[in-house]
Protein backbone atom coordinates (compact mmCIF):
# COMPACT_ATOMS: atom_id res chain seq x y z
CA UNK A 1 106.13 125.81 109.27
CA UNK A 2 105.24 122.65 109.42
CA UNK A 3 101.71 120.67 110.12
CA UNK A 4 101.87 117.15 110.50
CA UNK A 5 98.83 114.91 110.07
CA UNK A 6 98.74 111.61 111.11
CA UNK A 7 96.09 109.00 110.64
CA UNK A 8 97.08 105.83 113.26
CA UNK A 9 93.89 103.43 114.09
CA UNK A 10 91.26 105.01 112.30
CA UNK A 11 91.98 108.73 113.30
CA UNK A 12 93.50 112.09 112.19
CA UNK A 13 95.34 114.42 114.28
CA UNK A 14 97.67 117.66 114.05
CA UNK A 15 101.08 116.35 115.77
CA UNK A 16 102.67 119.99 115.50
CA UNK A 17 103.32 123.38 113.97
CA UNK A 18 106.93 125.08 113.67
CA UNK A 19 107.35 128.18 112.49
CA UNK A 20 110.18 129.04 109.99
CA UNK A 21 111.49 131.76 107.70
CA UNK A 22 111.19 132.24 104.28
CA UNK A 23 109.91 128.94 103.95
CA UNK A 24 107.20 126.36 105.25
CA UNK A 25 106.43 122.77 105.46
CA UNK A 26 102.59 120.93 105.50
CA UNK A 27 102.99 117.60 105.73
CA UNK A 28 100.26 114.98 106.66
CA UNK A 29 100.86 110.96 107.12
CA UNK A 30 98.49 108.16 107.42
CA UNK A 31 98.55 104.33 107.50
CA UNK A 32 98.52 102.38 104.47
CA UNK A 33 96.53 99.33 105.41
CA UNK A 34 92.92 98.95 107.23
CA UNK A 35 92.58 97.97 110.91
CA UNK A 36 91.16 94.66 109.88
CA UNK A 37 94.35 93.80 108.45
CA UNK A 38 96.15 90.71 109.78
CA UNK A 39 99.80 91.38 110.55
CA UNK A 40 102.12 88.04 109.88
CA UNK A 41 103.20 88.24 113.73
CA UNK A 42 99.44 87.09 114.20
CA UNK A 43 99.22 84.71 111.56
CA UNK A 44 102.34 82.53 111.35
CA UNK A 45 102.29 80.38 108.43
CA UNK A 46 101.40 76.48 108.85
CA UNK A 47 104.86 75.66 107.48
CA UNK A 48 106.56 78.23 105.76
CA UNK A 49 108.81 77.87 102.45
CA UNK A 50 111.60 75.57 102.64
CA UNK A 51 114.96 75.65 100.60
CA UNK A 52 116.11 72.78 98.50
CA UNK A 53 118.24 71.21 101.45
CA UNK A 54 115.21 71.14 103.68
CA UNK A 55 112.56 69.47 101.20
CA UNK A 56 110.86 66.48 102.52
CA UNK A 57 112.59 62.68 102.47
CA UNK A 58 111.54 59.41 103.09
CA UNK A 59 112.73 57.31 105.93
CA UNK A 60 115.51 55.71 103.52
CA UNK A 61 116.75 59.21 102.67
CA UNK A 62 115.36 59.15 99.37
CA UNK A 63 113.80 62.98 98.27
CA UNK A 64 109.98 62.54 97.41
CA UNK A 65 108.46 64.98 95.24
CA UNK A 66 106.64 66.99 97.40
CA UNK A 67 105.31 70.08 96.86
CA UNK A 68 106.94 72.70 98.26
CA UNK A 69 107.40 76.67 98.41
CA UNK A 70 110.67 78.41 96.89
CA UNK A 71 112.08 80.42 99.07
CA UNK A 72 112.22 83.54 100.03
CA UNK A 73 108.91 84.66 99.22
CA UNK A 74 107.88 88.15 98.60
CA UNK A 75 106.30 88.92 101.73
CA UNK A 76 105.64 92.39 101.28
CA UNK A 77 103.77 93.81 98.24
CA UNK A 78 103.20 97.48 97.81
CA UNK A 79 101.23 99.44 95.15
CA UNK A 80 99.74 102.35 94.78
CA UNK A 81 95.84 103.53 94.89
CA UNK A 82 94.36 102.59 91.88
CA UNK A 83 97.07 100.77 90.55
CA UNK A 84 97.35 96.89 89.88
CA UNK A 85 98.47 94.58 93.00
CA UNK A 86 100.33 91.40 91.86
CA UNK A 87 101.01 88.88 94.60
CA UNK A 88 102.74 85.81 93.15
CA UNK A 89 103.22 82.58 94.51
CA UNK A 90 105.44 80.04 93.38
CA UNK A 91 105.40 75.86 94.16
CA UNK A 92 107.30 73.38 93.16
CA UNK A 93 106.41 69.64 92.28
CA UNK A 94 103.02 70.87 92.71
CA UNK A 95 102.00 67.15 91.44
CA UNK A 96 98.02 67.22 91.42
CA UNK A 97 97.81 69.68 94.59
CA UNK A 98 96.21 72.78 94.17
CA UNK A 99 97.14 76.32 95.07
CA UNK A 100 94.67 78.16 96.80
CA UNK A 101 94.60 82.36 97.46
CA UNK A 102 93.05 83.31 100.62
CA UNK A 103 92.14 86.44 101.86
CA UNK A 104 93.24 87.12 105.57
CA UNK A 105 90.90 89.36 107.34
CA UNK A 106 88.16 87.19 106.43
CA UNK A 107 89.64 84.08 105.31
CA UNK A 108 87.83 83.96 102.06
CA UNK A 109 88.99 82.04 99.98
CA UNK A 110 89.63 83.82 96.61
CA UNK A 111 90.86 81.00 94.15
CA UNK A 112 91.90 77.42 94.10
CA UNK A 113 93.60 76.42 91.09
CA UNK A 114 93.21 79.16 88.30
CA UNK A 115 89.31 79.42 89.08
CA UNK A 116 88.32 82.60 91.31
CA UNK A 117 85.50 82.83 94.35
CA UNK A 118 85.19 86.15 94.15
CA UNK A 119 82.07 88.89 92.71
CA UNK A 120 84.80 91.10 92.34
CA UNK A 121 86.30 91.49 88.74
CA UNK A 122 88.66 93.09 90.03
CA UNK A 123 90.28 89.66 91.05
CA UNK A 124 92.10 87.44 88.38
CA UNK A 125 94.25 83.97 88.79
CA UNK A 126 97.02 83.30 86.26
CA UNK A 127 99.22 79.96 86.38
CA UNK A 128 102.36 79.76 84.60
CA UNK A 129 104.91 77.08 85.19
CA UNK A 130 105.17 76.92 89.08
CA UNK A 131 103.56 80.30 89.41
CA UNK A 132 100.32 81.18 90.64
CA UNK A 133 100.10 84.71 90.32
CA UNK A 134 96.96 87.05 92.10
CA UNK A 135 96.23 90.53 90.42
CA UNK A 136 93.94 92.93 91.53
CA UNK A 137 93.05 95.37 89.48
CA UNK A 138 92.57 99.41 90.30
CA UNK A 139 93.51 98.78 93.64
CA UNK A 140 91.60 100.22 96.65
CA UNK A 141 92.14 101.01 100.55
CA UNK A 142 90.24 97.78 101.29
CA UNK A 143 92.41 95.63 98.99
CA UNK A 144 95.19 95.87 102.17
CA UNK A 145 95.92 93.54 104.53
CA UNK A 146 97.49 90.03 104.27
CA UNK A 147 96.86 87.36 101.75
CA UNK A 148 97.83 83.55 102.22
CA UNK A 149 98.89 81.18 99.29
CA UNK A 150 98.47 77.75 99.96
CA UNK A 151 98.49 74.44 99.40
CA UNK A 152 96.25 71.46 100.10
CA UNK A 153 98.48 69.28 101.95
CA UNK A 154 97.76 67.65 104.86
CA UNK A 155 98.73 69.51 106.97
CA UNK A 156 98.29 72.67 104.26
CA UNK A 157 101.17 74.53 103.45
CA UNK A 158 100.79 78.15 103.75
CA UNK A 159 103.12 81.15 103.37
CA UNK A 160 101.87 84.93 104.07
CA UNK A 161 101.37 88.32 101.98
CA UNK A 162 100.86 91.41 103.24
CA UNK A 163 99.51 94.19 100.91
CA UNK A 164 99.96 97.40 101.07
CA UNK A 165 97.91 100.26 99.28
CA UNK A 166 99.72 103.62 99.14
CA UNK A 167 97.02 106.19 98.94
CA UNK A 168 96.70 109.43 97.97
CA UNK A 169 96.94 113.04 98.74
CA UNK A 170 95.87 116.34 97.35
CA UNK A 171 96.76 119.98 99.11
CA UNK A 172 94.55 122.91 98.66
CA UNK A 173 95.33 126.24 99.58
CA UNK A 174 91.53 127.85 100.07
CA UNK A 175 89.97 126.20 97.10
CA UNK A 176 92.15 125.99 94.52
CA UNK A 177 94.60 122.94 93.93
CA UNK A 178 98.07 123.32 95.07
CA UNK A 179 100.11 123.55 91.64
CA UNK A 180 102.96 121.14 91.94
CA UNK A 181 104.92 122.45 88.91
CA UNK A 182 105.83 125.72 90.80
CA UNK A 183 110.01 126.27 90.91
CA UNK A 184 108.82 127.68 95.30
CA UNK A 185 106.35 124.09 95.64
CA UNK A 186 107.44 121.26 95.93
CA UNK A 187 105.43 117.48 97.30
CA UNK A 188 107.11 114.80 98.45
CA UNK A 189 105.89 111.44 99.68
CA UNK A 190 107.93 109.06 101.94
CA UNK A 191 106.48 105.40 102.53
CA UNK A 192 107.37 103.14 105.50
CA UNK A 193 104.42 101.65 107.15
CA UNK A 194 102.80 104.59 106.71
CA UNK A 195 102.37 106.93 104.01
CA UNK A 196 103.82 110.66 104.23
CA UNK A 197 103.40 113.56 102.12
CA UNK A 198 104.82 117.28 102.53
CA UNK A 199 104.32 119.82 100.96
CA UNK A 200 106.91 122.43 100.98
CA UNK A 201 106.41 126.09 99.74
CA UNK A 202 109.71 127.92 99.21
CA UNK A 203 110.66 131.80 99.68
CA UNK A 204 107.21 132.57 101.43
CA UNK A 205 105.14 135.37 100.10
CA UNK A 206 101.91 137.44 101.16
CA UNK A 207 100.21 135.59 98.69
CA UNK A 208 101.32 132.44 100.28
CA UNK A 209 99.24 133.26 103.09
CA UNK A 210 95.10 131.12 103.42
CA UNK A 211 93.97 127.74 104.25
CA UNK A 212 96.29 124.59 103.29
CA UNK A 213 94.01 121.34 103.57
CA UNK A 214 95.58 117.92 102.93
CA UNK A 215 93.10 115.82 101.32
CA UNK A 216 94.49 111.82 101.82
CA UNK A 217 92.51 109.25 100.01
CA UNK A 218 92.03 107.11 102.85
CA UNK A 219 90.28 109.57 105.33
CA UNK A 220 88.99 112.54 106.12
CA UNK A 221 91.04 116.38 105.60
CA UNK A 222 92.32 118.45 107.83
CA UNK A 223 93.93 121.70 107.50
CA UNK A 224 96.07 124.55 109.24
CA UNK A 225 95.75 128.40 108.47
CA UNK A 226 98.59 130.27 107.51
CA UNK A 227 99.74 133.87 107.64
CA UNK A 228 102.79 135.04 106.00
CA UNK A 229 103.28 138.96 107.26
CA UNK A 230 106.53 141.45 106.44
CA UNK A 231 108.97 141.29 108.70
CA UNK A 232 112.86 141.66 109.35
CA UNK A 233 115.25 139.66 108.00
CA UNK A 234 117.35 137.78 110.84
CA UNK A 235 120.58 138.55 111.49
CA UNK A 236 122.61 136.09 109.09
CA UNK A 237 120.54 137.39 106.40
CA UNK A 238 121.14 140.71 106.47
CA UNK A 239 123.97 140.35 104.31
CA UNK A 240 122.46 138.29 102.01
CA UNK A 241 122.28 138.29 98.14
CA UNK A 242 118.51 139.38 97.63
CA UNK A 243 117.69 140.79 95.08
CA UNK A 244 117.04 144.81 95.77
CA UNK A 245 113.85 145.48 96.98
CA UNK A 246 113.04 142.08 97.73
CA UNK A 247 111.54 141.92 101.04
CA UNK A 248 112.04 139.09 103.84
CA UNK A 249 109.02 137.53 105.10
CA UNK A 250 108.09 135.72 108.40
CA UNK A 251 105.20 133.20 108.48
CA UNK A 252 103.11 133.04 111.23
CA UNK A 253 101.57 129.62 111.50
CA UNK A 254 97.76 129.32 113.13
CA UNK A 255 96.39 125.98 113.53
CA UNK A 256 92.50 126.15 113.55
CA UNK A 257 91.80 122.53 114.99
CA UNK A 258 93.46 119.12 116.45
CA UNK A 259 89.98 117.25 116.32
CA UNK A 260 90.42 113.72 116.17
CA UNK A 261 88.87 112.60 112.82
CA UNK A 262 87.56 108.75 112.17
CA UNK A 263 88.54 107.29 108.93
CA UNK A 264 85.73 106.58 106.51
């Protein structure tokens, strides 16, 4: 069986249920970053990092010492719930320009030079040769979204970072916590840009049967009931190498609701 939970644009909802034989599936997805977040398509940098053959000259040819951005920069930055996020930025001939961190959603800015703008001390600004690195400590669902690095130029210089905060998930079956360790359980996560867990119970058995809740970090749970009852063994396993008296089971998925849930 499996129960698929998705979480797209502030919402939860049960995709669909399969049923299977011996074994069953639970698996629940969500997004990774809030709704306020700021993809790059939106925000196009002012001028975006340039490699050593593009770097700014003078009308006679001659290379000035401008600053500039190395490229490539690490546009995408992932880490998960509660752990540090490190976005670092690095400028050369920085000369006595500053580097600024902004925040996109609401275009705070966070630093300029190694001094932070921020109540949260969470936030910290490190400089280290041509590096200007931003950490953010025990990193929450609100931390995601895009972050700009800039210079103060005229025109500024700005390249884009997009963050994004891999949350969590816990599975219950009634109310005690699913125990990972089993040899017949097994959880897997899968992250694109959004974040997937199943759960995956092997060799079903009567006991197998109750309430399986996914509980992500970032929203609301949701859960499917499911019945494991006796039942004959298919065809291609009637041959099989179970042990004697081992007996085949059949789950019977129910799923109690497909509410649409809002994020909190």
């Amino acid at each position: 069986m499996t129960m698929t939970v998705s979480v797209e644009a502030k919402s939860v909802q049960i995709i669909s249920s399969v049923a299977s034989v011996e074994s069953f599936t639970t698996q629940t997805a969500w997004t990774t970053h809030t709704s306020e977040s700021i993809s790059l398509a939106d925000n196009p940098s002012p001028q975006g990092p340039i490699s050593e053959e593009e770097r700014p000259t003078t009308t006679h040819g001659i290379t000035e010492d401008a600053p500039y951005f190395v490229s490539p920069p690490l546009s995408t930055v992932r880490t998960r719930l509660g752990r540090p996020a490190v976005l670092t930025c690095v400028v050369k001939h920085i000369g006595n320009r500053q580097v600024s961190w902004i925040r996109g959603r609401d275009l705070h800015v966070l630093s300029s030079g190694q001094i932070t703008f921020s109540s949260d001390a969470r936030l910290s600004v490190a400089h280290s040769q041509d590096s200007w690195t931003l950490t953010i400590k025990f990193s929450q669902p609100r931390d995601a979204g895009t972050y700009s690095c800039q210079i103060n130029t005229q025109p500024p210089q700005a390249v884009w970072y997009n963050l994004t905060v891999i949350g969590l998930v816990l599975w219950y079956q009634d109310d005690h916590l699913v125990e990972r360790q089993s040899s017949r359980i097994k959880v897997t996560t899968k992250v694109t840009n959004v974040t997937t867990s199943t759960l995956t119970v092997e060799a079903a058995r009567l006991r197998d049967s109750g309430n399986y809740s996914c509980w992500p970090s970032a929203g609301r749970p949701d859960s499917v009931l499911v019945h494991v009852i006796q039942g004959d063994p298919p065809a291609a396993m009637q041959h099989g190498s179970s042990a004697p008296g081992a007996c085949p089971f059949l789950l019977v998925p129910m799923i109690l609701t497909s509410l649409m849930f809002l994020l909190t």
